[in-house]
N, C-alpha and C. Protein backbone atom coordinates (compact mmCIF):
# COMPACT_ATOMS: atom_id res chain seq x y z
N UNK A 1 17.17 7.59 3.35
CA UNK A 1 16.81 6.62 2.34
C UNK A 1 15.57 7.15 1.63
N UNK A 2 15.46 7.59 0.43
CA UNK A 2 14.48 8.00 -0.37
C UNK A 2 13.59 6.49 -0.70
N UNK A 3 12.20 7.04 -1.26
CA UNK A 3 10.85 6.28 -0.78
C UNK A 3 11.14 4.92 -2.10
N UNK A 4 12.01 5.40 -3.57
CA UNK A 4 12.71 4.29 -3.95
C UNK A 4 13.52 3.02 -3.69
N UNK A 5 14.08 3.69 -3.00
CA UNK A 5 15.17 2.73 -2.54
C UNK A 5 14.49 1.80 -1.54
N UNK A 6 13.44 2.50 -0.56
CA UNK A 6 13.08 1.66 0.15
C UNK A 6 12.06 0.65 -0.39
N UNK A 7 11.30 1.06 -1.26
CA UNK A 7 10.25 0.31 -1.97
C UNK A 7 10.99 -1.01 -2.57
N UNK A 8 12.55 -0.60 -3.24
CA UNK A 8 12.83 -1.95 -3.87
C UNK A 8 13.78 -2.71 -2.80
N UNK A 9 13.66 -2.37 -1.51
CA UNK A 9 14.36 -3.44 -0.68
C UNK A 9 12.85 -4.20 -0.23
N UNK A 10 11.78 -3.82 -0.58
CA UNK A 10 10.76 -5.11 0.24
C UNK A 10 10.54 -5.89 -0.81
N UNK A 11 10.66 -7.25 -0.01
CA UNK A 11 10.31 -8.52 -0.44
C UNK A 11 9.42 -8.22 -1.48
N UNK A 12 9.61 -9.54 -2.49
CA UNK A 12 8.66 -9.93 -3.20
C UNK A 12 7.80 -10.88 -2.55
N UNK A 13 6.23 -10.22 -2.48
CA UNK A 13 4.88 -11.17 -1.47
C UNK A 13 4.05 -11.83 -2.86
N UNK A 14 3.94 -12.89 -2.77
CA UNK A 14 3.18 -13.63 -3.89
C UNK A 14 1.74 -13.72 -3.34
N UNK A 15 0.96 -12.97 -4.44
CA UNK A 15 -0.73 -13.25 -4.30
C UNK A 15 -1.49 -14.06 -3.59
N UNK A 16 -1.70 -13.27 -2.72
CA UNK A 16 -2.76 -14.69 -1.87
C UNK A 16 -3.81 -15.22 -2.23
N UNK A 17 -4.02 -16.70 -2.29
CA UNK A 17 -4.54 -17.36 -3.03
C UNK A 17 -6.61 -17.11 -2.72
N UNK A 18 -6.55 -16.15 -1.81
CA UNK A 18 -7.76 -15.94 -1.89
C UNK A 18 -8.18 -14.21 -2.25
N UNK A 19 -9.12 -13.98 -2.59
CA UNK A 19 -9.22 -12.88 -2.98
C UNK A 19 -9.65 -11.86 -1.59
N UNK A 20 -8.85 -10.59 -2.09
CA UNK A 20 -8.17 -9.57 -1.31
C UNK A 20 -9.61 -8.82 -1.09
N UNK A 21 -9.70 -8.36 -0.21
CA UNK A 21 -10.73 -6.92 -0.13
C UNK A 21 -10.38 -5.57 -0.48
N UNK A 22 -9.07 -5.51 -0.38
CA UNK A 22 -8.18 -3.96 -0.90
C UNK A 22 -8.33 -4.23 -2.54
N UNK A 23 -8.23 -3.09 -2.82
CA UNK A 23 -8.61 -3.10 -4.81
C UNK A 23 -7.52 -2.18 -4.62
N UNK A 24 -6.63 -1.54 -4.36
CA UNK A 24 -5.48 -1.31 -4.68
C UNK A 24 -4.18 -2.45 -4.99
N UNK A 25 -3.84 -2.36 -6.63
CA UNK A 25 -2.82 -3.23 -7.00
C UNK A 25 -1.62 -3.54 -6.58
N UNK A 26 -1.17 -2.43 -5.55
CA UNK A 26 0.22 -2.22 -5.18
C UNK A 26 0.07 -2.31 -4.25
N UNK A 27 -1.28 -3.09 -2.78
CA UNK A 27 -1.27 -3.32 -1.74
C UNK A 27 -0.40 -4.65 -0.74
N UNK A 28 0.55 -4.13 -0.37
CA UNK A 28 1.36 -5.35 0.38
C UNK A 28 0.61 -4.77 1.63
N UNK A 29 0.78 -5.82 2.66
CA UNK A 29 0.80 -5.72 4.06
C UNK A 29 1.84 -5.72 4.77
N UNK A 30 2.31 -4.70 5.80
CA UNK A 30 2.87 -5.10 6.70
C UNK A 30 3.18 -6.39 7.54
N UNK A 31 3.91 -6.83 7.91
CA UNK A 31 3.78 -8.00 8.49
C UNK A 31 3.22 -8.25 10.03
N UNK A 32 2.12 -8.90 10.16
CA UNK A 32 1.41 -8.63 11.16
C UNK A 32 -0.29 -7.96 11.57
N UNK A 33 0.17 -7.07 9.92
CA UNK A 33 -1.24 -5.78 9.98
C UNK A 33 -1.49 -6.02 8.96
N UNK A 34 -3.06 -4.87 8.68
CA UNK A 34 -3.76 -4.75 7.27
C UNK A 34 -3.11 -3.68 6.68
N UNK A 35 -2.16 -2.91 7.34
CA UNK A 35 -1.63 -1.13 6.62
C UNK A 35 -0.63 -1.78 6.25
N UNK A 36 -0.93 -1.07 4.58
CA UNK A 36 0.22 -1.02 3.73
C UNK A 36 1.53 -0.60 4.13
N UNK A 37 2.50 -0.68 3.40
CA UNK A 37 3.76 -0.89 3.25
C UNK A 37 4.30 0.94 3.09
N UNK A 38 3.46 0.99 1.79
CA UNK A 38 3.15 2.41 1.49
C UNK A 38 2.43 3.50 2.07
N UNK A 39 1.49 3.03 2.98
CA UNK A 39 0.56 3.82 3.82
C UNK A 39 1.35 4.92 4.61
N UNK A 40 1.30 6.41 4.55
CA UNK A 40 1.65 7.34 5.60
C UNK A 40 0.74 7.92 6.06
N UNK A 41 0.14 8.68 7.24
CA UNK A 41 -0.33 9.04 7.98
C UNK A 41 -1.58 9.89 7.07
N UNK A 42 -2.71 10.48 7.44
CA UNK A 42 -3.55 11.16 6.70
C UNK A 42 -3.61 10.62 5.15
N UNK A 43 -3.97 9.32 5.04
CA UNK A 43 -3.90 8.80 3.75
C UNK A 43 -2.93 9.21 2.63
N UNK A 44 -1.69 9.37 2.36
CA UNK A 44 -1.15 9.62 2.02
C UNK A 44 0.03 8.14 1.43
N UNK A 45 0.01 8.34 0.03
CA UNK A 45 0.92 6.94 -0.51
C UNK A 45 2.22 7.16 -0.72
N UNK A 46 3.21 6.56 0.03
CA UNK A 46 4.73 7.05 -0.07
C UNK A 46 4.92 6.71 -1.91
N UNK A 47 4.36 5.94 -2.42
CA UNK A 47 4.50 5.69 -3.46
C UNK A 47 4.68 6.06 -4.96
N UNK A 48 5.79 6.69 -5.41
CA UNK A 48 6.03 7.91 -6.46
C UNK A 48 4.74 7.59 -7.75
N UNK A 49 3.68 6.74 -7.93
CA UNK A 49 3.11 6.57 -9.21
C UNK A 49 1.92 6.60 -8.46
N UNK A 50 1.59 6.98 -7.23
CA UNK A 50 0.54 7.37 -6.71
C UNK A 50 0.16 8.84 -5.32
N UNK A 51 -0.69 9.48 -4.69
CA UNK A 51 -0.96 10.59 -4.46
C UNK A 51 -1.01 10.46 -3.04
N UNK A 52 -2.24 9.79 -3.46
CA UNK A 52 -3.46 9.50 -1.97
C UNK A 52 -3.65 8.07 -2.20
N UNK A 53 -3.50 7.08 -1.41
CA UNK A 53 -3.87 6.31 -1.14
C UNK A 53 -4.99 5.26 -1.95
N UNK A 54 -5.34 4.49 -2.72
CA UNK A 54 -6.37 4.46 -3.02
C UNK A 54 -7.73 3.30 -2.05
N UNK A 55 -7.22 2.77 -1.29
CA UNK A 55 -8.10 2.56 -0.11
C UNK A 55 -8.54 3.64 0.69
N UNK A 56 -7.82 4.06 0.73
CA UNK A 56 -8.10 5.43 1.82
C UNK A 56 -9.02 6.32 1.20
N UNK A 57 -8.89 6.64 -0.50
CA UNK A 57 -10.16 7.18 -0.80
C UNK A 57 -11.53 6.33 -0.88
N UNK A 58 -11.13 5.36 -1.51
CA UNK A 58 -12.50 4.23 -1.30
C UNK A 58 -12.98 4.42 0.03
N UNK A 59 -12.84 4.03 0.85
CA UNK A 59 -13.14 4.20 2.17
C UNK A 59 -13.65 5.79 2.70
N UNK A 60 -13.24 7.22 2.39
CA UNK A 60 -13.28 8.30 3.22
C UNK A 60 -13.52 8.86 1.69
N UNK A 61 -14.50 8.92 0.67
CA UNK A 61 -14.56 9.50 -0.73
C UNK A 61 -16.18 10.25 0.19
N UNK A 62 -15.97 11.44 -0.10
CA UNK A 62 -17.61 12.00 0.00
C UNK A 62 -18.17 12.64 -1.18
């Protein structure tokens, strides 16, 4: 299953009504956890319109 296909089988998550600490726009949560949906290992975003992560650089930027 390519990283498309899987992206458009997850749910649509409606904005939580309080404000987020992640500043990445495309941040869903897992269900259960704070790691994204998109998150792979060594900061890395399965996400074709992104690279690296952008929490992961916020967080680990030197």
């Amino acid at each position: 299953m390519n990283r498309k296909t899987r992206l458009e089988q997850l749910p649509v998550v409606a904005a939580p009504a309080v404000a987020s600490p992640f500043t990445c726009p495309h941040y869903q949560p897992l269900p259960g956890s704070k790691r994204c949906v998109s998150y792979d290992d060594s900061g890395i975003c399965t996400r074709d319109d992104e690279f690296v992560c952008v929490e992961w650089l916020r967080v680990n930027r030197r």
